[in-house]
Protein backbone atom coordinates (compact mmCIF):
# COMPACT_ATOMS: atom_id res chain seq x y z
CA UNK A 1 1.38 -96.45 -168.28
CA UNK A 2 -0.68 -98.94 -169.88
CA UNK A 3 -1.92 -98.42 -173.55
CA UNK A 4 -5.74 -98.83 -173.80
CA UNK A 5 -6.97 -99.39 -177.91
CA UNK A 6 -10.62 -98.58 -177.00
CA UNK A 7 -13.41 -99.56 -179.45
CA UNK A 8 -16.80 -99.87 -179.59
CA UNK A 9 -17.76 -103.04 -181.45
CA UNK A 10 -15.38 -103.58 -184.01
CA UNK A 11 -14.95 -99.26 -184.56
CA UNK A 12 -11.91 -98.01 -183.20
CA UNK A 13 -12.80 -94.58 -181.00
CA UNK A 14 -9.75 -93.41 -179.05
CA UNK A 15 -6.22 -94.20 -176.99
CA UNK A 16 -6.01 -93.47 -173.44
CA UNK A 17 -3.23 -93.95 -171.18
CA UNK A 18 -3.65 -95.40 -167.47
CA UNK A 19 -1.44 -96.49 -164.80
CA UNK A 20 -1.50 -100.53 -164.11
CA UNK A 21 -2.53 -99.88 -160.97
CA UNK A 22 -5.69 -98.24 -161.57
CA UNK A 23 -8.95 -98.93 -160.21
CA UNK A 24 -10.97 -100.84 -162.96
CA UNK A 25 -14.18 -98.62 -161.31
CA UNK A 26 -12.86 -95.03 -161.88
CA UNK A 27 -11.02 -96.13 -165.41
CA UNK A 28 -14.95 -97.95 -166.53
CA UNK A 29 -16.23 -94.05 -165.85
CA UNK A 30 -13.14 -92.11 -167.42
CA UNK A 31 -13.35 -94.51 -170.32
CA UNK A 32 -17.17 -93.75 -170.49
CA UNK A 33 -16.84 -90.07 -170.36
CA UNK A 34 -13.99 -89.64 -172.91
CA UNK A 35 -16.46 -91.72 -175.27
CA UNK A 36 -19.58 -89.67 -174.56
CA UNK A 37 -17.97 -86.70 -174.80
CA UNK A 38 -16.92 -87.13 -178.29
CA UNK A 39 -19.80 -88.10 -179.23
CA UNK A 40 -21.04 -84.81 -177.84
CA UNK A 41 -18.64 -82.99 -179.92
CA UNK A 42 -19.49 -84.79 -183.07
CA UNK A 43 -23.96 -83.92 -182.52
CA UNK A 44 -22.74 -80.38 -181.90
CA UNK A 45 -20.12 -79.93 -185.20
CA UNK A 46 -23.38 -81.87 -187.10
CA UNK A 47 -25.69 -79.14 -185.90
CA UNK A 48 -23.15 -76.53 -186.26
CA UNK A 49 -22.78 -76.88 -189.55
CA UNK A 50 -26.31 -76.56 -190.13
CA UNK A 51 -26.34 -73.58 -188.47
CA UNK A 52 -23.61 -72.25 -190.60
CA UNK A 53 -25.69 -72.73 -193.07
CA UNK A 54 -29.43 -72.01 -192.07
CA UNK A 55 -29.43 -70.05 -188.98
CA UNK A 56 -31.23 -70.73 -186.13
CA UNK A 57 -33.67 -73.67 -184.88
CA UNK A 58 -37.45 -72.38 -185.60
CA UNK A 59 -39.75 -72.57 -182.49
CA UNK A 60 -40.55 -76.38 -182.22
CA UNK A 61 -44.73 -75.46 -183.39
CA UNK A 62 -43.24 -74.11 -186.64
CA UNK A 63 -40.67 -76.90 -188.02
CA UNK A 64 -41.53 -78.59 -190.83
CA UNK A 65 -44.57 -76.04 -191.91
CA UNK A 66 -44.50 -74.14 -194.89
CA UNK A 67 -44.89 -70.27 -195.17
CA UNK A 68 -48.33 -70.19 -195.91
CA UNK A 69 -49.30 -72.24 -193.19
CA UNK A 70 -46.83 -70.69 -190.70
CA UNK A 71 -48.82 -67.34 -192.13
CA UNK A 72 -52.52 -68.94 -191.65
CA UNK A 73 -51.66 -70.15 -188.36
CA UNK A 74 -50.02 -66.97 -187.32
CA UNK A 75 -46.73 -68.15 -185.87
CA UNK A 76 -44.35 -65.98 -184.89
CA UNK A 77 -40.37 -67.11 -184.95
CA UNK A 78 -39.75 -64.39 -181.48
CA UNK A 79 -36.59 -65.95 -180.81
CA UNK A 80 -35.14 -65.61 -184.17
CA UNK A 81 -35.84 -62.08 -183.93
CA UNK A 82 -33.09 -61.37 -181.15
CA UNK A 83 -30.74 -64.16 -182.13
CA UNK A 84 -28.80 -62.48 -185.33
CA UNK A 85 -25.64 -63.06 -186.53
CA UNK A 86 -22.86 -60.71 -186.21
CA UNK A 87 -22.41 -58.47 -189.36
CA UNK A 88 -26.45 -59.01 -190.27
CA UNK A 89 -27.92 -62.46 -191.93
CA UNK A 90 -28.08 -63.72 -195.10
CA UNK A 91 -31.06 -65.34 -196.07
CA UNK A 92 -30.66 -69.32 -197.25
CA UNK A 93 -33.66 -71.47 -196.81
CA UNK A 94 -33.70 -74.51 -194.90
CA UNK A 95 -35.52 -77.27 -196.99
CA UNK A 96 -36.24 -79.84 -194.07
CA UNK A 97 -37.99 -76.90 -191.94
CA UNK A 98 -35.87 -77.30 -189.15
CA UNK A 99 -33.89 -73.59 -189.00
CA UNK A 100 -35.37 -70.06 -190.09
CA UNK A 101 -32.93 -69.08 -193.43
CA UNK A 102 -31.17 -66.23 -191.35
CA UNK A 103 -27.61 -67.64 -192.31
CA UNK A 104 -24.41 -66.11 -191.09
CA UNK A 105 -22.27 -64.12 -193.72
CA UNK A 106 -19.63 -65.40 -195.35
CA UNK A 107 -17.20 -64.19 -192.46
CA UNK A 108 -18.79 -65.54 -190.11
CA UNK A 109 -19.75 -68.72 -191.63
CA UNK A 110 -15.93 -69.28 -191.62
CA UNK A 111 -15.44 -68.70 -188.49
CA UNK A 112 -17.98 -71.35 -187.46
CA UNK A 113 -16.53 -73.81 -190.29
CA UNK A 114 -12.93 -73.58 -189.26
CA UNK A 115 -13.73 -74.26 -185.33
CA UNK A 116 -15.97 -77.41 -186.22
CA UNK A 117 -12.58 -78.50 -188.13
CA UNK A 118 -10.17 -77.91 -185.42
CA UNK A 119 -12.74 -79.56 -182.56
CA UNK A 120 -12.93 -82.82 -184.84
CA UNK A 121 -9.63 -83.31 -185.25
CA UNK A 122 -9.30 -83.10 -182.02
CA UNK A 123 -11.42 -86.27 -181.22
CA UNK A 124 -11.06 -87.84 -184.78
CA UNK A 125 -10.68 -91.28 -184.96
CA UNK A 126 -7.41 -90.56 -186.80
CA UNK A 127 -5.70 -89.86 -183.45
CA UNK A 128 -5.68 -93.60 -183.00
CA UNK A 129 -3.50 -93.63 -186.48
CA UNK A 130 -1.24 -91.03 -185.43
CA UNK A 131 -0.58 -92.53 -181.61
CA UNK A 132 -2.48 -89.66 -179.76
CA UNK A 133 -4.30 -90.48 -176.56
CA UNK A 134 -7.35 -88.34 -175.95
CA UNK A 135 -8.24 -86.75 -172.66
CA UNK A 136 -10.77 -85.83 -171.26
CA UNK A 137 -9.11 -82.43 -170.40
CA UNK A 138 -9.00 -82.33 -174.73
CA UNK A 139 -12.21 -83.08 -175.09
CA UNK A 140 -13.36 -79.65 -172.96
CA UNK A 141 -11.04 -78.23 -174.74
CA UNK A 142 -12.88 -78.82 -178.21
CA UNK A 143 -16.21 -78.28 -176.65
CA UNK A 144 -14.78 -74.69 -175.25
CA UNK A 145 -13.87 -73.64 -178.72
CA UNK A 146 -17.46 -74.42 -180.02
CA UNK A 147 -18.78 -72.57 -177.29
CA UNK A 148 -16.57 -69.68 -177.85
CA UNK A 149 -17.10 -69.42 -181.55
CA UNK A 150 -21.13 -69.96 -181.11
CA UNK A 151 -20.68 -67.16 -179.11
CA UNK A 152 -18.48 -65.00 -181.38
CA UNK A 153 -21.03 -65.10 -184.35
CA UNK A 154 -24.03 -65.00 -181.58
CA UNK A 155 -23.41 -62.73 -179.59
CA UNK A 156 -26.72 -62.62 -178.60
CA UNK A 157 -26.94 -66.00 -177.68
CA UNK A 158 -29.39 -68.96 -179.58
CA UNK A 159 -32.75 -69.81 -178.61
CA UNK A 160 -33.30 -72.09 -175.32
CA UNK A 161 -34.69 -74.64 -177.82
CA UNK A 162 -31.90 -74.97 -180.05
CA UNK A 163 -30.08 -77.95 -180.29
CA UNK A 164 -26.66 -76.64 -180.01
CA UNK A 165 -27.49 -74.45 -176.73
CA UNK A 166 -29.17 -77.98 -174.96
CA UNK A 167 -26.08 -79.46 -175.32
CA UNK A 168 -23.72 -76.91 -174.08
CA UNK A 169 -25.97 -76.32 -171.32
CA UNK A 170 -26.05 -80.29 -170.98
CA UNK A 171 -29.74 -80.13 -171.07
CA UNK A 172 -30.47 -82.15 -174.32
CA UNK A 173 -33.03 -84.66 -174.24
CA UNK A 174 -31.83 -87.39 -176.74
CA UNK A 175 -34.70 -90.17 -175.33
CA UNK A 176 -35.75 -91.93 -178.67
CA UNK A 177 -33.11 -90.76 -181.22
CA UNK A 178 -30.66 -92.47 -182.61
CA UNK A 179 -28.13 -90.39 -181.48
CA UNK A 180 -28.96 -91.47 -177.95
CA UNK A 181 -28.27 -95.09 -178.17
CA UNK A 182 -25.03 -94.60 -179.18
CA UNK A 183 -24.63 -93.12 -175.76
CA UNK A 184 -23.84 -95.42 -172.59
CA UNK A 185 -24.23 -95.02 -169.09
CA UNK A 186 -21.44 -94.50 -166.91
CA UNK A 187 -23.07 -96.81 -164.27
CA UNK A 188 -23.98 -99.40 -167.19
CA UNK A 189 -20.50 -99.47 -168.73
CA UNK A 190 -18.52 -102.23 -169.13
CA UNK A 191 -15.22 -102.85 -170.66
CA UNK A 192 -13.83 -106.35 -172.25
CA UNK A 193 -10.41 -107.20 -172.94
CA UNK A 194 -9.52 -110.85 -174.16
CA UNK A 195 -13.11 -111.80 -174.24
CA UNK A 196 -13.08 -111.34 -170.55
CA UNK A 197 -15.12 -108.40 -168.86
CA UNK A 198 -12.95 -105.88 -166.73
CA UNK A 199 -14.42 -106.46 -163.59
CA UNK A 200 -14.83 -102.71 -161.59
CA UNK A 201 -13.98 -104.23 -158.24
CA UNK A 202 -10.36 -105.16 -159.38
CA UNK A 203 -7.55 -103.21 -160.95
CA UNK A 204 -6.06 -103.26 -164.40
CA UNK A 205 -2.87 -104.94 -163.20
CA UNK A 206 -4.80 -107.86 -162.22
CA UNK A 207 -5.40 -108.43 -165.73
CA UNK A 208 -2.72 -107.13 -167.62
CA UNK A 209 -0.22 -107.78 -165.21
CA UNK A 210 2.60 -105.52 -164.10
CA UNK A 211 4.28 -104.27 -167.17
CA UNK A 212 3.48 -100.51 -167.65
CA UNK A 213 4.34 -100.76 -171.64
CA UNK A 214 1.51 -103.12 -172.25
CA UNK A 215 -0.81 -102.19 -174.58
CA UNK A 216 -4.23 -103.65 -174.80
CA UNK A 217 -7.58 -103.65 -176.85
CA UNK A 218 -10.34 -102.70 -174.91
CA UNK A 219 -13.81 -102.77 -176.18
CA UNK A 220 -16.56 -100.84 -174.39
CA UNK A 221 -20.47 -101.66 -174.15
CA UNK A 222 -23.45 -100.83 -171.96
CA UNK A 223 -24.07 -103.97 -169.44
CA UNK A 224 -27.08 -105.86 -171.39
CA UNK A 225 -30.53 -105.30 -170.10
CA UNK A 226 -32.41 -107.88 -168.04
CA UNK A 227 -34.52 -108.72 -171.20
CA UNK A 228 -31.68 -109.39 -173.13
CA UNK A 229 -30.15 -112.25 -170.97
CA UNK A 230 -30.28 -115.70 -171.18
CA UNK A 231 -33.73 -116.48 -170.10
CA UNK A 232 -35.30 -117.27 -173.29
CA UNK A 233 -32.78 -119.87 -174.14
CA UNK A 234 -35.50 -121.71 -171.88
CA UNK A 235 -38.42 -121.21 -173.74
CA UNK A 236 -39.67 -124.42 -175.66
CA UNK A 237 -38.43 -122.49 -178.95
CA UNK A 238 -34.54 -122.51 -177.91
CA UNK A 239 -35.67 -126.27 -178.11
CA UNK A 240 -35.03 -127.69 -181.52
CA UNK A 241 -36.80 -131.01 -181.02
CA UNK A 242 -39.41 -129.27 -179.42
CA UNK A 243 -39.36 -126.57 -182.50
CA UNK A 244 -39.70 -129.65 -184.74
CA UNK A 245 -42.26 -131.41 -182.95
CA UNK A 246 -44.27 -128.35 -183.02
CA UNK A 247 -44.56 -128.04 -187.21
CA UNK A 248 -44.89 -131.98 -187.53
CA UNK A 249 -47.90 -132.05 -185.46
CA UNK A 250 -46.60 -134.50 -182.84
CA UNK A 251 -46.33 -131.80 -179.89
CA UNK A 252 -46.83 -132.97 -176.62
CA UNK A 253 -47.83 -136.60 -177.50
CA UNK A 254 -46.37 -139.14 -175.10
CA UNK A 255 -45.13 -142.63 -176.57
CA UNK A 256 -44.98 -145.73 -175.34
CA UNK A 257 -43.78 -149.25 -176.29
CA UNK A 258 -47.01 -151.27 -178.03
């Protein structure tokens, strides 16, 4: 099995094993869904803790409003009504406005806290460090145990519009975040090794050759957009006398022996 090193930019992510024979095509996609799906792991431990911490996500029409204008405009959080954490809430306001204040307890705050720890270490970084490849079939696992402990301390469920319910569902919209330009397309993913892009019509073996103990650095990277390409390396600015020409006044002017 070859070793893949896989990084994004300069950032190490994970290890992942593959046979040299591989398809470069299906390796590109499991390579690209091992590295989304950490990163899925990682928004949902962020807005976990959160949660642990300040309940629920208020209906979208009532973040970032203050009581009195919550009151005046008579809002109504329904959905934090029916989603309460086991053993009754303790109140802790959020100051950004994002969740109600209707904490878990103590007991059930832990319960959160411990499963956000054992799903990160599961797709830490660190794993690189210690020699452990990452599977997809792991990160399930991690997402599983989020799910399950979600569901331990609310029982009742969370509200449809709660981050942490979009993703489990797979129904988050992260269009315009930061959060979403960290993710890649599987059908825009490419993979470099050597300075040389792992072409998806060939296999592994045809560029690492036949030796199953190899172990590479891979990095990954969404295929560059159309804008992004070498076409304005033809523009008259990518040309420095031209550049020159244009802030000495002398553009354009044709000379000619006298």
């Amino acid at each position: 099995m070859v070793l893949l090193h896989v990084k994004r930019g300069d950032e190490s992510q994970f290890l992942l094993q593959a046979p040299g024979s591989t398809e470069l095509e299906e390796l590109t996609v499991q390579v690209t869904r091992v590295y989304n799906a950490r990163l899925k792991v990682q928004r949902i431990c962020s807005e976990m803790e959160e949660l642990a911490e300040h309940g629920v996500f208020l209906p979208p029409n009532m973040q970032g409003l203050t009581d009195d204008q919550i009151e005046e405009l008579k809002l109504k959080d329904e959905w934090g009504e029916k989603c309460v954490p086991s053993g009754g809430p303790v109140f802790k306001k959020d100051d950004i406005g994002r969740r109600n204040g209707q904490a878990p307890n103590e007991k059930m705050k832990q319960v959160l806290k411990k499963t956000i720890e054992e799903a990160k270490a599961i797709i830490s970084k660190k794993q690189v460090e210690a020699g452990v490849c990452v599977t997809m079939e792991m990160v399930k696992d991690a997402l599983d145990q989020l799910r399950g402990a979600v569901m331990i301390v609310y029982p009742m469920g969370l509200p449809p519009y709660d981050p942490i319910r979009m993703e489990l569902g797979s129904t988050e919209d992260l269009s315009g975040t930061q959060a979403g330009l960290n993710v890649i397309e599987e059908s825009q993913a490419q993979l470099w090794w050597a300075a040389k892009e792992l072409r998806r019509t060939k296999k592994l073996s045809d560029y690492v050759g036949k030796n199953e103990k190899t172990k590479i650095i891979v990095k990954i990277q969404q295929k560059l957009e159309e804008n992004d390409d070498d076409s304005c390396l033809n523009s008259p600015w990518a040309d420095n006398t031209a550049l020159k020409r244009h802030f000495h006044g002398v553009k354009d002017i044709k000379w000619r022996p006298r």
